[in-house]
Protein backbone atom coordinates (compact mmCIF):
# COMPACT_ATOMS: atom_id res chain seq x y z
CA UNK A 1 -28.50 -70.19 29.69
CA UNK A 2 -28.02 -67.45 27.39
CA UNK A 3 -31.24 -64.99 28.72
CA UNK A 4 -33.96 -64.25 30.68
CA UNK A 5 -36.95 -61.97 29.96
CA UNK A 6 -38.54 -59.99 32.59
CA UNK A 7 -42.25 -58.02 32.29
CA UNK A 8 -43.35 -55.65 34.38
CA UNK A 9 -40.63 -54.75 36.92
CA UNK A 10 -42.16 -51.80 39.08
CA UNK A 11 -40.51 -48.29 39.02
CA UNK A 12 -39.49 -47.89 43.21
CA UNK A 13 -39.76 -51.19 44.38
CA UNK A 14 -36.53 -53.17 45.81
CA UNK A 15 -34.51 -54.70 43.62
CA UNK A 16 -35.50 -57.72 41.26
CA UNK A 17 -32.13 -60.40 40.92
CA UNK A 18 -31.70 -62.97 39.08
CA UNK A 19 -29.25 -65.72 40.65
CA UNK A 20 -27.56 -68.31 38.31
CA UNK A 21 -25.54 -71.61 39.49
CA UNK A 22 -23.63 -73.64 37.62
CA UNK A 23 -22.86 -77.21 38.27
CA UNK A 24 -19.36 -76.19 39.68
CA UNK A 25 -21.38 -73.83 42.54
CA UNK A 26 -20.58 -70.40 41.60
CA UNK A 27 -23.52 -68.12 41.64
CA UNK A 28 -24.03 -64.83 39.38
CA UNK A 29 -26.37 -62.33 40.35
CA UNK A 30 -28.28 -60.10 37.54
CA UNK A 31 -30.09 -57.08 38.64
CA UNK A 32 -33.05 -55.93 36.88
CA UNK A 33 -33.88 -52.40 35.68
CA UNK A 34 -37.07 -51.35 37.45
CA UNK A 35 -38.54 -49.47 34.71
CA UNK A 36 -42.28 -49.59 34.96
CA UNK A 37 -45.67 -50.94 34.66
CA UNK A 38 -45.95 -52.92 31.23
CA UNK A 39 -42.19 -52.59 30.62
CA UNK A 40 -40.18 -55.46 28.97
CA UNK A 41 -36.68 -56.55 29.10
CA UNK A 42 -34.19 -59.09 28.72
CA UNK A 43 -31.29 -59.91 30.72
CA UNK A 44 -28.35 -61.75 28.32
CA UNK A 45 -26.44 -63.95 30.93
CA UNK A 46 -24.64 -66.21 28.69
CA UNK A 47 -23.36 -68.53 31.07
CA UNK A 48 -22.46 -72.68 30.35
CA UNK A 49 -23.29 -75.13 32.77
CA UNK A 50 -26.03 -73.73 34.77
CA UNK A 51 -28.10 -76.07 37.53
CA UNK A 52 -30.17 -73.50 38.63
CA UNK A 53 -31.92 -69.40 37.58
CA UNK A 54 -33.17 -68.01 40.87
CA UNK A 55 -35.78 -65.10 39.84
CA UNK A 56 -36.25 -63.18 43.76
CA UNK A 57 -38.92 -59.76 42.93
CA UNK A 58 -38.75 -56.62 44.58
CA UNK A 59 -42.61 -56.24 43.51
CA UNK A 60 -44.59 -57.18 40.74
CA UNK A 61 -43.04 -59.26 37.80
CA UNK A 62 -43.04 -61.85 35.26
CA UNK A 63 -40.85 -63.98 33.96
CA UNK A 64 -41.84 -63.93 29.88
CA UNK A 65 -39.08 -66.05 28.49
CA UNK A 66 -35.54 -68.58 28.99
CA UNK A 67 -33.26 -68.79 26.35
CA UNK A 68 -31.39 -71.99 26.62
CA UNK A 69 -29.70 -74.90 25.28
CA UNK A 70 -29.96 -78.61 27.33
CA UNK A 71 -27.94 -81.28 27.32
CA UNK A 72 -31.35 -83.78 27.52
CA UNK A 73 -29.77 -86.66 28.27
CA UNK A 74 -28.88 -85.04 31.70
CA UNK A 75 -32.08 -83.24 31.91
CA UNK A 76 -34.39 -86.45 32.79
CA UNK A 77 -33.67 -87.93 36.24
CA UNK A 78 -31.92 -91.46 36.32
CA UNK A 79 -34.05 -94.48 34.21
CA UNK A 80 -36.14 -91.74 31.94
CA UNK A 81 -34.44 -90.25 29.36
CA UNK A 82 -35.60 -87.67 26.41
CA UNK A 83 -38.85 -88.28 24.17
CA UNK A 84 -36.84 -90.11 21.67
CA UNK A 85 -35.40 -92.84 23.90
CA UNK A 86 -39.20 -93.53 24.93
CA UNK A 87 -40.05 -94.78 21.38
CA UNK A 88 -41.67 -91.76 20.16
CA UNK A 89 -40.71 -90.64 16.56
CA UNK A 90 -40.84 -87.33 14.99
CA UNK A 91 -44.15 -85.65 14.39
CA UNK A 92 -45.80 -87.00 10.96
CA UNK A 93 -48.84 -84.96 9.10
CA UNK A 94 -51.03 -87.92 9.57
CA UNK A 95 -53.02 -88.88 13.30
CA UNK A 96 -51.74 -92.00 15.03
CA UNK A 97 -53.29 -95.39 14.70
CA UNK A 98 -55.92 -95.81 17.77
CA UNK A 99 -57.12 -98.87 19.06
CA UNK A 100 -60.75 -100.51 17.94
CA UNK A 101 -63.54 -101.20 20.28
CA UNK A 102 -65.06 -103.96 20.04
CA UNK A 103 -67.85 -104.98 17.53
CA UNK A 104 -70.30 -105.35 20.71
CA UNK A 105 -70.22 -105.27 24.46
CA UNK A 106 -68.42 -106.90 26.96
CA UNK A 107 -69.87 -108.16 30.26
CA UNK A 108 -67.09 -106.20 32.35
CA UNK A 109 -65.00 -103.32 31.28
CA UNK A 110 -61.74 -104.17 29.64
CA UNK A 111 -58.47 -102.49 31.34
CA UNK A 112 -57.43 -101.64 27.70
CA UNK A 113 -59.64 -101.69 24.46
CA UNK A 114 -59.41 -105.35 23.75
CA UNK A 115 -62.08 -106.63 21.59
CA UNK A 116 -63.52 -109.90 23.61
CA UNK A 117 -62.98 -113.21 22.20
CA UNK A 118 -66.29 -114.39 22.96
CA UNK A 119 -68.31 -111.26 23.01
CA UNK A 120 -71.84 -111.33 25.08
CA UNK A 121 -74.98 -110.26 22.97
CA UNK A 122 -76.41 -108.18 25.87
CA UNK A 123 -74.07 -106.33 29.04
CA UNK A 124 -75.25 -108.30 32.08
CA UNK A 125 -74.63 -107.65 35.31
CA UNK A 126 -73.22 -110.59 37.12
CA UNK A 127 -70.37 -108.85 36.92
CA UNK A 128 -71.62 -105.89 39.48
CA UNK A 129 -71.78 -106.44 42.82
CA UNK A 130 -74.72 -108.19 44.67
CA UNK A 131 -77.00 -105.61 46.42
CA UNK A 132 -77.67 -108.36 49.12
């Protein structure tokens, strides 16, 4: 994590900390300047190996940015992984390829858009169920 930025941290009210924990379990607390309505600031913390940022207020407060850099293969829990492994590629200029319906309808809804092999001239309804 290399910074935080804070908005709005009240003149007078208790303190505003910022707690960070790396993997290895040490914890380093940044206290924020309480310098008014409207105010901005950033804290630099510049520390490797963080697990968690812990933002407590004293009063009123925003948190308006994180500066960091992730390692995203250890970012996604176990099985997922980052967008890339998923099969998505970079963004292109150009809209994806969707899916077809079908030239004319189908006498129950398709789970995907499938067009029918033997499509019906007219929806029917044998496929609802009986009112009986």
């Amino acid at each position: 994590v290399f910074s935080i930025g804070l908005m709005d941290i009240d003149a007078g009210s208790t303190s505003t900390t910022v707690d960070v924990t790396t993997s290895g379990g040490t914890t380093t607390t940044f206290t924020a300047k309480a310098v008014g309505d409207n105010s901005v600031q950033t804290i630099a913390i510049d520390i490797l190996d963080v697990k968690q940022v812990k933002v407590t207020f004293g009063g009123s407060g925003a948190i308006t940015d994180l500066s960091l850099c992730a390692d995203l293969l250890e970012a996604f829990p176990p099985g997922l992984g980052p967008p890339s492994s998923l099969g998505t590629t970079a963004p292109s200029q150009l809209p994806s390829q969707s899916p077809q319906p079908s030239s004319s309808p189908t006498s129950i809804p398709s789970i995907s858009p499938i067009p029918s092999s033997d499509p019906s001239s007219m929806p029917s309804a044998s496929a609802l169920p009986s009112s009986q």
